[in-house]
Every structure is written in C-alpha cells, then in structure tokens.
PDB file of N, CA and C in Angstrom:
ATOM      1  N   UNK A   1      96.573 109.185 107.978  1.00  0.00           N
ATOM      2  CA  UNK A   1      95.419 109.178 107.090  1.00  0.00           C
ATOM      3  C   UNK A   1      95.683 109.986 105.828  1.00  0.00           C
ATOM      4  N   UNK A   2      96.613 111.084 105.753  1.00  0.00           N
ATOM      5  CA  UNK A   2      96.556 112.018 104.898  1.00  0.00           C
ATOM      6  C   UNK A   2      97.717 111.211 103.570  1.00  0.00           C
ATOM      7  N   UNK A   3      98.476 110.402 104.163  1.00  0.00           N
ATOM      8  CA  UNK A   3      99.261 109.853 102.987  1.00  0.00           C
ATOM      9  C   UNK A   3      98.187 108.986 102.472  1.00  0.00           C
ATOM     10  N   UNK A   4      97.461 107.667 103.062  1.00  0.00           N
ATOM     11  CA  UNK A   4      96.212 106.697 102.786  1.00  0.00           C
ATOM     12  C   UNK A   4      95.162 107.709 101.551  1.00  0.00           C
ATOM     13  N   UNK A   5      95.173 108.523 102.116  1.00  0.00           N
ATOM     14  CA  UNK A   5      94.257 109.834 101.140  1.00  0.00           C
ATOM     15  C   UNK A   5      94.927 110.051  99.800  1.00  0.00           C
ATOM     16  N   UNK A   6      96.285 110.667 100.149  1.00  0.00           N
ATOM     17  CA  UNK A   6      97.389 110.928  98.505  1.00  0.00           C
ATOM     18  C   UNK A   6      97.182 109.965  97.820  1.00  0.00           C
ATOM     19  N   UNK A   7      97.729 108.406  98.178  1.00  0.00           N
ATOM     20  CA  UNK A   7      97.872 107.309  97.448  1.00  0.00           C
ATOM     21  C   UNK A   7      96.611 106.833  96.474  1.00  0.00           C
ATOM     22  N   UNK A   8      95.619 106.869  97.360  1.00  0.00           N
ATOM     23  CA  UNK A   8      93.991 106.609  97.176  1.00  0.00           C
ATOM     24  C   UNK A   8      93.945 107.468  95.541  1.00  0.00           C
ATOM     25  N   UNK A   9      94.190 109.095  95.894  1.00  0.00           N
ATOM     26  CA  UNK A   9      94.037 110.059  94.918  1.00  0.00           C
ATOM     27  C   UNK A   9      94.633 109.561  93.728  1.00  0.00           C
ATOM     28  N   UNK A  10      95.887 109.659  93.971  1.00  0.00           N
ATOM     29  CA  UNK A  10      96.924 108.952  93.169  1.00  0.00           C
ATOM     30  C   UNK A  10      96.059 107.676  92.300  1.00  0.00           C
ATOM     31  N   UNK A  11      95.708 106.828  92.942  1.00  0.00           N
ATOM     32  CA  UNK A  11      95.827 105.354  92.180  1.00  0.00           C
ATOM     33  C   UNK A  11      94.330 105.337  91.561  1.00  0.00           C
ATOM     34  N   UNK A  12      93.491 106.311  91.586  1.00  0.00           N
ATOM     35  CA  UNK A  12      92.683 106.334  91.230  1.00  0.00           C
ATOM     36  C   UNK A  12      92.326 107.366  89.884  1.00  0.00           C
ATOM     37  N   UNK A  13      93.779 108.243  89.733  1.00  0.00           N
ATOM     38  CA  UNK A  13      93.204 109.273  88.641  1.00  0.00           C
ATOM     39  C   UNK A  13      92.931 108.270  87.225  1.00  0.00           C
ATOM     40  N   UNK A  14      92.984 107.184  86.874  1.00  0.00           N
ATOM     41  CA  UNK A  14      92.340 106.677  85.882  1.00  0.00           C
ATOM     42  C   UNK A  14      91.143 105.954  86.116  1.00  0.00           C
ATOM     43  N   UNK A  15      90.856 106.136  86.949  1.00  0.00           N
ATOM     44  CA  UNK A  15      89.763 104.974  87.442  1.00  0.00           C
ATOM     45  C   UNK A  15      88.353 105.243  87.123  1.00  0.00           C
ATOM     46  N   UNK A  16      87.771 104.198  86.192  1.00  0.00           N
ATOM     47  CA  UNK A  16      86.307 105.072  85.879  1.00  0.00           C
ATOM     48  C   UNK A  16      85.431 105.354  87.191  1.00  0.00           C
ATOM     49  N   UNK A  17      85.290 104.700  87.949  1.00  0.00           N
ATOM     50  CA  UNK A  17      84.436 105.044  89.569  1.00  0.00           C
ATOM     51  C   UNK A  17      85.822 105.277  90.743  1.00  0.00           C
ATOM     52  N   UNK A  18      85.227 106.211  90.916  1.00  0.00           N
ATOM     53  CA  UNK A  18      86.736 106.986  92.448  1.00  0.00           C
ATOM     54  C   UNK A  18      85.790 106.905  93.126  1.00  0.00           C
ATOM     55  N   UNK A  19      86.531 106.261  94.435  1.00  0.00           N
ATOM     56  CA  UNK A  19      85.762 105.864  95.574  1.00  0.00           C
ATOM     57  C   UNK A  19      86.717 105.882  96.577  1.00  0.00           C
ATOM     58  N   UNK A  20      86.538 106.190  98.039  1.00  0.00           N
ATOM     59  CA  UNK A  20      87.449 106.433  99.037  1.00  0.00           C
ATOM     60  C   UNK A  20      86.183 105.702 100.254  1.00  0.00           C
ATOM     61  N   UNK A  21      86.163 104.784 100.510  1.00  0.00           N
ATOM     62  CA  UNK A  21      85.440 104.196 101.835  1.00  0.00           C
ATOM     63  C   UNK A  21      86.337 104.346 103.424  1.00  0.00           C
ATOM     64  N   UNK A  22      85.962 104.710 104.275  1.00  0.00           N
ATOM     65  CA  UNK A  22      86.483 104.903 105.570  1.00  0.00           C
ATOM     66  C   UNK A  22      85.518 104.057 106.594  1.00  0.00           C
ATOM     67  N   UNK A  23      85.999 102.977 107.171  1.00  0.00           N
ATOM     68  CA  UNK A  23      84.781 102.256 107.768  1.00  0.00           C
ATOM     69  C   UNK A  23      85.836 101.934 109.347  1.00  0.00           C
ATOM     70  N   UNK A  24      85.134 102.453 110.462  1.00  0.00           N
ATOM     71  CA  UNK A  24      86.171 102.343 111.877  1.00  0.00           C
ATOM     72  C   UNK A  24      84.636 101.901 112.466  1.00  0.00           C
ATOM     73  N   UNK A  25      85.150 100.898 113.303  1.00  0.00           N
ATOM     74  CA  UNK A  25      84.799 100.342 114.252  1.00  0.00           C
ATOM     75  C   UNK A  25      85.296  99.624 115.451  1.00  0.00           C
ATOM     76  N   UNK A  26      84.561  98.838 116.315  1.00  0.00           N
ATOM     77  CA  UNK A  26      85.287  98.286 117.453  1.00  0.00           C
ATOM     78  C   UNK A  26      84.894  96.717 117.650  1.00  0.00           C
ATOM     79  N   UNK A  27      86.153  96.077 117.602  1.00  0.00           N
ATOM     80  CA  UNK A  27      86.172  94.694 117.973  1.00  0.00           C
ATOM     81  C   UNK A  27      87.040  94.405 119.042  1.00  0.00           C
ATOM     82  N   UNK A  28      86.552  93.485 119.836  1.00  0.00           N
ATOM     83  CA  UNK A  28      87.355  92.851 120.867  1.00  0.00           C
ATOM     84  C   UNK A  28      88.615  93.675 121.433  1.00  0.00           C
ATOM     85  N   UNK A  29      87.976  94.697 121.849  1.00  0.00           N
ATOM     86  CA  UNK A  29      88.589  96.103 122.805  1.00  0.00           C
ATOM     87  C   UNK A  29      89.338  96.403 121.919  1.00  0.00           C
ATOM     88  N   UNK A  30      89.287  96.789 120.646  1.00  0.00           N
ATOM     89  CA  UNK A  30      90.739  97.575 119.597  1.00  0.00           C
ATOM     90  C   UNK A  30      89.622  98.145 118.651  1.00  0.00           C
ATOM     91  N   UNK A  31      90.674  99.166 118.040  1.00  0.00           N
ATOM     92  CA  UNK A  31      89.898 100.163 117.369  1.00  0.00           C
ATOM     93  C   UNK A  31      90.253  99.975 116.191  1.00  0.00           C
ATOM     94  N   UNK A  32      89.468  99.018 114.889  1.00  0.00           N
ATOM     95  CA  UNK A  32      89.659  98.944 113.482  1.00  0.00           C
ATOM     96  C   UNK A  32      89.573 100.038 112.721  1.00  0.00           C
ATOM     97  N   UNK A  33      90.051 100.298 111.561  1.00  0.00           N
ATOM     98  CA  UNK A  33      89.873 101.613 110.546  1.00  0.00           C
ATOM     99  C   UNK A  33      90.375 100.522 109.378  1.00  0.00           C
ATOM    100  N   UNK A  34      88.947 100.164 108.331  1.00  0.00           N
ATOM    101  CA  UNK A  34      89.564  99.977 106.604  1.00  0.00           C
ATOM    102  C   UNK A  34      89.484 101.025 106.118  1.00  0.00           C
ATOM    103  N   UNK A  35      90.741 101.328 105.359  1.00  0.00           N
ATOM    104  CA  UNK A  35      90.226 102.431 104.588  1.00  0.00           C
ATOM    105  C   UNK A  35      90.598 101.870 102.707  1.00  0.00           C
ATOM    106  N   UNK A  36      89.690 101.903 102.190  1.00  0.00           N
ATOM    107  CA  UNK A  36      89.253 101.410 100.437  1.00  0.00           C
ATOM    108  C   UNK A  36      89.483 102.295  99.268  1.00  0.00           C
ATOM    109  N   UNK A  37      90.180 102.161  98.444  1.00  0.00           N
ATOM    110  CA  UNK A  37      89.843 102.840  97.398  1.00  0.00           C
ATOM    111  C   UNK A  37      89.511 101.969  96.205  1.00  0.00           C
ATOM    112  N   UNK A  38      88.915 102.369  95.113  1.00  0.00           N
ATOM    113  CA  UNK A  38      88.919 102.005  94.006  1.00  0.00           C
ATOM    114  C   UNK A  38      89.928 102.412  92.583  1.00  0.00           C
ATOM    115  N   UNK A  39      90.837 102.452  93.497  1.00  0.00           N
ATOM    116  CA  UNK A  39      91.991 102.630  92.143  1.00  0.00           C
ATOM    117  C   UNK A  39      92.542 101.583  91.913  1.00  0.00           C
ATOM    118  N   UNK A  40      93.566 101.476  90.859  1.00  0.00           N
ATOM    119  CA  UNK A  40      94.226 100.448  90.300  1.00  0.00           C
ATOM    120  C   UNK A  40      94.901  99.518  90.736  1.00  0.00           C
ATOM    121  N   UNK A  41      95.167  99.604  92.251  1.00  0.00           N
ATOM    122  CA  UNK A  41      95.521  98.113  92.724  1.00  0.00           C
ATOM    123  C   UNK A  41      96.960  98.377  93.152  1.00  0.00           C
ATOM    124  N   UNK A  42      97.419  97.404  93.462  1.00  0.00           N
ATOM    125  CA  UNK A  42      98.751  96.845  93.306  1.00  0.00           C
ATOM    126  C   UNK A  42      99.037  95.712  92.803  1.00  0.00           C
ATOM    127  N   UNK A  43     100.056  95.518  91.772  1.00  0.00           N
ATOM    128  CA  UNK A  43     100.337  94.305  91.554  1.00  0.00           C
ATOM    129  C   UNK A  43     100.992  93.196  92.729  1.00  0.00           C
ATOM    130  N   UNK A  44     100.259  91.871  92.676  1.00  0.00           N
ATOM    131  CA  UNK A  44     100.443  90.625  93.681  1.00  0.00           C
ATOM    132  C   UNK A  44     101.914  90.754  93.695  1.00  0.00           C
ATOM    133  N   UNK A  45     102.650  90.961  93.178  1.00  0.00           N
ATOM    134  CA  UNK A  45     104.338  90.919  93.288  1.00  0.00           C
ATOM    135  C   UNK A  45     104.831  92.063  94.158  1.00  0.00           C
ATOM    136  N   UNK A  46     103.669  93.193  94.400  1.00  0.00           N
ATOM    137  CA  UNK A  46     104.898  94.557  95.063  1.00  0.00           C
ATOM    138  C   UNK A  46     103.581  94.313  96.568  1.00  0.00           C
ATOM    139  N   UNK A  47     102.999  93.900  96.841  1.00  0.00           N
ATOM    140  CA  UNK A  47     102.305  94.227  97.926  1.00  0.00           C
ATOM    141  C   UNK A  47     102.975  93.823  99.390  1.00  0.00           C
ATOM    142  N   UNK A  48     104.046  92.784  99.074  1.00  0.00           N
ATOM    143  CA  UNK A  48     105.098  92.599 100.578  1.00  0.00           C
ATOM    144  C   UNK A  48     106.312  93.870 100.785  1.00  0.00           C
ATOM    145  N   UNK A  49     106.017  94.633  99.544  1.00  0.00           N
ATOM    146  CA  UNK A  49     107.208  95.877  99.221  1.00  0.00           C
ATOM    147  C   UNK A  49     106.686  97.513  99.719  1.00  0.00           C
ATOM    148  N   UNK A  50     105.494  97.278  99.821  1.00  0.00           N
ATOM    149  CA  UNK A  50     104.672  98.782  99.653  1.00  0.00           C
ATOM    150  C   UNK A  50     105.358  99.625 101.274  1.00  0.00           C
ATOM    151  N   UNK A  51     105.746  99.040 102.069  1.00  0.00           N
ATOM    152  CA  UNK A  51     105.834  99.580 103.477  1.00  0.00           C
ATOM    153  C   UNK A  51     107.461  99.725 103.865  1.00  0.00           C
ATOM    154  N   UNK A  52     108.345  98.963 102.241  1.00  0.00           N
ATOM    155  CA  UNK A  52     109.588  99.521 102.514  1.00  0.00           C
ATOM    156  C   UNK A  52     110.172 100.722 101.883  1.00  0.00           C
ATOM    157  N   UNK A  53     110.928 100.573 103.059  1.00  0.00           N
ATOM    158  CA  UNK A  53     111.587 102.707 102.484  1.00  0.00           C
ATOM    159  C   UNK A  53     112.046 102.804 101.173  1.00  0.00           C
ATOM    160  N   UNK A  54     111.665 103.776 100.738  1.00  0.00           N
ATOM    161  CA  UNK A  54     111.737 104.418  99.348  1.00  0.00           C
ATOM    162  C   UNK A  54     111.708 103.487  97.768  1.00  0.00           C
ATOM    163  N   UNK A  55     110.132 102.641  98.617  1.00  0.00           N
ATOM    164  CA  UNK A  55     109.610 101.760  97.418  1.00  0.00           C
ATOM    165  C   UNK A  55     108.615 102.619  96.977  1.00  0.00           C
ATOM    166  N   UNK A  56     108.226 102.729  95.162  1.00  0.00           N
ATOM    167  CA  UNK A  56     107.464 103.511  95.044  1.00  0.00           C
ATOM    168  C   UNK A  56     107.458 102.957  93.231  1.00  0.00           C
ATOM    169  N   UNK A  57     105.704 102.902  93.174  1.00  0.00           N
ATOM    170  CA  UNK A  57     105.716 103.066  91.733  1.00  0.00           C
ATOM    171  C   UNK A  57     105.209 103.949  90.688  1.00  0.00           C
ATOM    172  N   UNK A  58     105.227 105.147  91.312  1.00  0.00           N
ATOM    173  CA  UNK A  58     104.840 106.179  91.064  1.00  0.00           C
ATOM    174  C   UNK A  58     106.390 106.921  90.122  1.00  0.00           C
ATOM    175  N   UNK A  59     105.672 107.357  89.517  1.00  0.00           N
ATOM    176  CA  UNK A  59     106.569 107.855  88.183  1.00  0.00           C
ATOM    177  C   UNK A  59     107.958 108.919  88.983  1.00  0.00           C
ATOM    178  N   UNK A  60     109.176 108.790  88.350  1.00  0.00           N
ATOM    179  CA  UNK A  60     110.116 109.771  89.047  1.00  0.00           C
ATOM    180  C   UNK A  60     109.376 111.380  89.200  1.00  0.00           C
ATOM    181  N   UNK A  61     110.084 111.367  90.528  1.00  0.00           N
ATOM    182  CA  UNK A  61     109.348 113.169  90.386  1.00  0.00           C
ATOM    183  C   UNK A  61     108.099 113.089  91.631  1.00  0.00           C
ATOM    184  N   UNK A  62     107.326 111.472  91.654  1.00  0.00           N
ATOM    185  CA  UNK A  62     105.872 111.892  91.855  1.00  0.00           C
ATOM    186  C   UNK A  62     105.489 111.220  93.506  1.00  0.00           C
ATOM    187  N   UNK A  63     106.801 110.718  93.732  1.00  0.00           N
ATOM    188  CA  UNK A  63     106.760 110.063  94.938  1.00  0.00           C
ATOM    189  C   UNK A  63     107.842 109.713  95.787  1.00  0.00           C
ATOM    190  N   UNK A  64     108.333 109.942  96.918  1.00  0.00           N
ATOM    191  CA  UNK A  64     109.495 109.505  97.310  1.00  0.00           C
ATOM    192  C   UNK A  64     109.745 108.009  98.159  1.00  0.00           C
ATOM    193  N   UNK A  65     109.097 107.208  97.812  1.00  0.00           N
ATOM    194  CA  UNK A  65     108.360 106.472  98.933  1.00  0.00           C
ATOM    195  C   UNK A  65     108.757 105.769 100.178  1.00  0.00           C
ATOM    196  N   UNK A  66     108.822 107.165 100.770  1.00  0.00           N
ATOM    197  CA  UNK A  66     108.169 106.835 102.243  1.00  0.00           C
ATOM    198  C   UNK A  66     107.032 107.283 102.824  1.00  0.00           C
ATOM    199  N   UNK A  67     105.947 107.629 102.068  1.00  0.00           N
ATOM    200  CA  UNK A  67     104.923 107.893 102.776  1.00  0.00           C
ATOM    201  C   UNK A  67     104.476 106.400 103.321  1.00  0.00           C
ATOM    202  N   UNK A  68     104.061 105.350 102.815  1.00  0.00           N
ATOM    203  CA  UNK A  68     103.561 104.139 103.727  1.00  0.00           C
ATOM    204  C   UNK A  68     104.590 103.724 104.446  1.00  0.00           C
ATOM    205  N   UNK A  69     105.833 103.870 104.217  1.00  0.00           N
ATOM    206  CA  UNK A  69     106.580 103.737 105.710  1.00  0.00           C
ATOM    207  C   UNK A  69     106.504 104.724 106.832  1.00  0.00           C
ATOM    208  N   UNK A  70     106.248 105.421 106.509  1.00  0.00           N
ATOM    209  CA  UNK A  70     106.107 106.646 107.698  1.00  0.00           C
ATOM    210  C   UNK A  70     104.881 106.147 108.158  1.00  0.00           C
ATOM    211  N   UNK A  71     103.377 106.003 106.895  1.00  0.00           N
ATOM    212  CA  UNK A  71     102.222 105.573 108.058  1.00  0.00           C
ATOM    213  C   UNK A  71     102.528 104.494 108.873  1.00  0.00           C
ATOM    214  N   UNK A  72     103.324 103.261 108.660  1.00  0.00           N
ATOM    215  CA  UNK A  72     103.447 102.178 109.580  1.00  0.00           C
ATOM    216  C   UNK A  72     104.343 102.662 110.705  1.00  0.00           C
ATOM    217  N   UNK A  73     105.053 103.355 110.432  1.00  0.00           N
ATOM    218  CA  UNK A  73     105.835 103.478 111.358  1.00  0.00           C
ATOM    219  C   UNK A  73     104.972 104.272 112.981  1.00  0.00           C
ATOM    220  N   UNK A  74     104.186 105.227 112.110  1.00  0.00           N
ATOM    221  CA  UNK A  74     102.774 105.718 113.070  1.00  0.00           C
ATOM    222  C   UNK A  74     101.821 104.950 113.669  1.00  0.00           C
ATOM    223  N   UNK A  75     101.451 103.986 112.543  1.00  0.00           N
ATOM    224  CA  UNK A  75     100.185 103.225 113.273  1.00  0.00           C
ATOM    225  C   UNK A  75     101.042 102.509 114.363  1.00  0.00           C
ATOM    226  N   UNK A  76     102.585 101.576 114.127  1.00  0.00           N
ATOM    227  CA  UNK A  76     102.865 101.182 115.251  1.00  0.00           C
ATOM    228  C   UNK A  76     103.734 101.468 116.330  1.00  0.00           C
ATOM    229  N   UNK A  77     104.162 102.876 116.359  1.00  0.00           N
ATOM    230  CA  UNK A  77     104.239 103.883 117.616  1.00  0.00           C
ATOM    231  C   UNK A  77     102.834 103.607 118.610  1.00  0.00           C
ATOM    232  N   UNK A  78     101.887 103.966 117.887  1.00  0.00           N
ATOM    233  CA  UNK A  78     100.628 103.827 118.411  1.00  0.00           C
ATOM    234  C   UNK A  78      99.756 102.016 118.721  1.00  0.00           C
ATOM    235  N   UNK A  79     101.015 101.498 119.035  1.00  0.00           N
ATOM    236  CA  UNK A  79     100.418  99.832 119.370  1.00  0.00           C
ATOM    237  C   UNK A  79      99.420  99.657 118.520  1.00  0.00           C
ATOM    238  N   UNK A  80      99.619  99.631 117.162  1.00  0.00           N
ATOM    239  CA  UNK A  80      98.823  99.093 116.089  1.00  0.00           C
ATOM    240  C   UNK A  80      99.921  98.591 114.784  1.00  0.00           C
ATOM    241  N   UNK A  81      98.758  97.594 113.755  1.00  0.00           N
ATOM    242  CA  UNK A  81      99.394  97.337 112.896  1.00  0.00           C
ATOM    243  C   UNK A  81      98.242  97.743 111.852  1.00  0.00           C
ATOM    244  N   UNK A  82      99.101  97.566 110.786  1.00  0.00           N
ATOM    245  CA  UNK A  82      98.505  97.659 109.624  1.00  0.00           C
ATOM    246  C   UNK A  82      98.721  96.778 108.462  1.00  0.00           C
ATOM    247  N   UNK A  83      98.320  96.612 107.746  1.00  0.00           N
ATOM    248  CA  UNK A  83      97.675  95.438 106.367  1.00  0.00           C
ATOM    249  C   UNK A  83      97.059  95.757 105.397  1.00  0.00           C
ATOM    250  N   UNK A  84      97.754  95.236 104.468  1.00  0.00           N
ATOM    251  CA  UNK A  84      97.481  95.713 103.027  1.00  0.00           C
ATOM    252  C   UNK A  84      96.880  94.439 102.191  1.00  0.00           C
ATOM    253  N   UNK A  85      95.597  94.543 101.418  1.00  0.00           N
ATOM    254  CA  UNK A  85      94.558  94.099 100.510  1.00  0.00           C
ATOM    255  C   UNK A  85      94.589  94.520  99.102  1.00  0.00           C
ATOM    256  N   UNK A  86      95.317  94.144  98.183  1.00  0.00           N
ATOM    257  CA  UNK A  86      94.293  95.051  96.711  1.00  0.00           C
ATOM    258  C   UNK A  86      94.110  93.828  95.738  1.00  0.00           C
ATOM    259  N   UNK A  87      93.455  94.204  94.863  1.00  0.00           N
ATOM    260  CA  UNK A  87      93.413  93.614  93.552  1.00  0.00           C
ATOM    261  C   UNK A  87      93.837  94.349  92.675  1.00  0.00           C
ATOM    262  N   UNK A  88      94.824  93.899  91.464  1.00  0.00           N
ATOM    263  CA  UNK A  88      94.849  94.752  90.314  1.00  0.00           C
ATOM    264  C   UNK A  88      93.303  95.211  89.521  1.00  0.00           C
ATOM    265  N   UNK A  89      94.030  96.472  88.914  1.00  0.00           N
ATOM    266  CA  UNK A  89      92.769  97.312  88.400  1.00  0.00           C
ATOM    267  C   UNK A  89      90.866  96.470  89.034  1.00  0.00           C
ATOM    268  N   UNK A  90      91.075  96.357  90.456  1.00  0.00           N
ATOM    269  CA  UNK A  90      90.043  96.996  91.659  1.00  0.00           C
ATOM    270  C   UNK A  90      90.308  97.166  92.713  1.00  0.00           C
ATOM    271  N   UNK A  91      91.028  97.976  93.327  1.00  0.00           N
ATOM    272  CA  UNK A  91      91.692  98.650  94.650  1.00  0.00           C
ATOM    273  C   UNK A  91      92.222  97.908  95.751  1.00  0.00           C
ATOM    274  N   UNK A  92      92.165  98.753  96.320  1.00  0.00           N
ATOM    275  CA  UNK A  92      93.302  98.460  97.347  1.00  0.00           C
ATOM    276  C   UNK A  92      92.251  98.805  98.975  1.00  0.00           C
ATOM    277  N   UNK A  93      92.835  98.111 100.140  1.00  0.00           N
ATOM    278  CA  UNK A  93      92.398  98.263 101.088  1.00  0.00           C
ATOM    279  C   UNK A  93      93.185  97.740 102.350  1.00  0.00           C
ATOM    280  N   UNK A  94      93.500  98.909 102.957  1.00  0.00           N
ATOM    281  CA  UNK A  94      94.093  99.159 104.203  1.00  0.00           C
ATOM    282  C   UNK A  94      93.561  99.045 105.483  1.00  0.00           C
ATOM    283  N   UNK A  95      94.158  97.830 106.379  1.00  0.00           N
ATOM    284  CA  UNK A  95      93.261  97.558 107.936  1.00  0.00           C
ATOM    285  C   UNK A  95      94.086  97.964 108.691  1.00  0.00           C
ATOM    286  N   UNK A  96      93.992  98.961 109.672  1.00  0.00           N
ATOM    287  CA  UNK A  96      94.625  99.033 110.684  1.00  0.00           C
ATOM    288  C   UNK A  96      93.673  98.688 112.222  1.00  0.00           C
ATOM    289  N   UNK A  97      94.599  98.253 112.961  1.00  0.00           N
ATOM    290  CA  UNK A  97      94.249  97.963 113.998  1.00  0.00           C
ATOM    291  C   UNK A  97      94.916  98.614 115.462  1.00  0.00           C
ATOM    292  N   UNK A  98      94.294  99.449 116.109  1.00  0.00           N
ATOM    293  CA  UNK A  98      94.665  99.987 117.535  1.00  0.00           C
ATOM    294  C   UNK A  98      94.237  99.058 118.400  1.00  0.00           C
ATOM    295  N   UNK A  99      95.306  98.244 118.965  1.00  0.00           N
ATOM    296  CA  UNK A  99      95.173  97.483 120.405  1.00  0.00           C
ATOM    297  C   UNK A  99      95.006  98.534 121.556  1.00  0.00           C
ATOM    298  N   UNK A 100      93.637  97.646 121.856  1.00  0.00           N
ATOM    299  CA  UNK A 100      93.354  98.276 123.471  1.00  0.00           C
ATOM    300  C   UNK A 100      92.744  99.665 123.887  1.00  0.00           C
ATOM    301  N   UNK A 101      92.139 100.088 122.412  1.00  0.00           N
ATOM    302  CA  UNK A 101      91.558 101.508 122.146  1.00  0.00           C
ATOM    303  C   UNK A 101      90.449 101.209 121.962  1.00  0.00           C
ATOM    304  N   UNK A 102      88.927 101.553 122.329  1.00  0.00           N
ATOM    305  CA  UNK A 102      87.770 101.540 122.138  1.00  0.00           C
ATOM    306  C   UNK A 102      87.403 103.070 121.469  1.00  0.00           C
ATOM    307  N   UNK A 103      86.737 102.655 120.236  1.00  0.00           N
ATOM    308  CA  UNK A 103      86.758 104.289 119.491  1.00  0.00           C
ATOM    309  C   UNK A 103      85.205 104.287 119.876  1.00  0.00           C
ATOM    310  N   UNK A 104      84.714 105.879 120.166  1.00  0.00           N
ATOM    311  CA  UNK A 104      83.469 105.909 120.514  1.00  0.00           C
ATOM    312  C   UNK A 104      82.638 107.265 119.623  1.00  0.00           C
ATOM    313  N   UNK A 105      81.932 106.026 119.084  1.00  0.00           N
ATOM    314  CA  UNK A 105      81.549 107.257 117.804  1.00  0.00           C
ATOM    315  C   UNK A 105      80.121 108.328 117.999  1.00  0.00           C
ATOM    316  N   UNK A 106      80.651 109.366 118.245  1.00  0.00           N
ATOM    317  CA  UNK A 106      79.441 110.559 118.374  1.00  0.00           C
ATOM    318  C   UNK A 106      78.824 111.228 117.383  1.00  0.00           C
ATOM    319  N   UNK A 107      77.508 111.868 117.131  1.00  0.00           N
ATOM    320  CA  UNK A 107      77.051 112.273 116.023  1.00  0.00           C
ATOM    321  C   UNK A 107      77.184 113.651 116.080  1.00  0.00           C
TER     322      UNK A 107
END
C-alpha cells in the first residue's frame, strides 16, 4: 500500500484536485481493494510496462522502479493479483484481488 500511496503522491503533485480513494470489499469469497488517484495517468503505451523491473517515468534521481514490481510481487505471494486502469491526465486505478480471503470490516 505504501508504494500505491508514493506513486498516487507522486502523479498527482500537478493535479488541480488530489484525490486518493481506497474502496475494499468482498466478492465471491476474495477480498477486493481499488485503490484511485487523481493524478496524471499513464500513458496507453507504458501501462503493460508499469510492473516491470526498473521501469519508471519518473525523472532520474526520483525513482528506481521497482516499487510496482515489488507490490506485485506481494500481492501475489499472497494468492492475489493485481491490475492496472488509468487515463491520461485523469488517474489511475489499481484492483487487487485476494483469493479466498473474506475481509471483515469493523467500526
């Protein structure tokens, strides 16, 4: 979650509305998590690229990129996958899915 958070930060410092949505729920015995931002997107050309090692379009200096390989590599240690959504300049949105986990939400 904490890289999903950086990136979010990241892709949003120009963004006239910053927005970070976290929405988990439960379908058909697995435990969903989108998580949304409203930053600048990815361009349709790098979004099959974002989850390989040391892809990054973040300026030299500002990224090494493997943080979204490391999260995939987590979500699917943990019998899950994950999936990537954006539009240029209107965000991006991340589904992960835990097979066979029922999340149970307390107040």
């Amino acid at each position: 979650m904490s890289n999903l958070v950086k990136n979010s930060v990241d892709a949003m410092e120009y963004s006239p509305t910053k927005e970070i949505r976290i929405h988990v729920y439960n379908k058909d015995s697995n435990c969903h998590l989108e998580f949304e931002d409203t930053g600048s997107g990815i361009e349709y050309d790098n979004i099959t690229r974002v989850f390989d090692p040391f892809y990054t379009t973040k300026e030299v200096g500002k990224g090494t990129g493997l943080g979204l390989t490391v999260t995939k590599g987590i979500v699917e240690e943990n019998n899950g996958t994950i999936d990537v959504l954006s539009e240029k300049n209107k965000g991006t949105r991340f589904h992960l899915i835990f097979n066979g986990i029922n999340h149970k939400m307390e107040n």
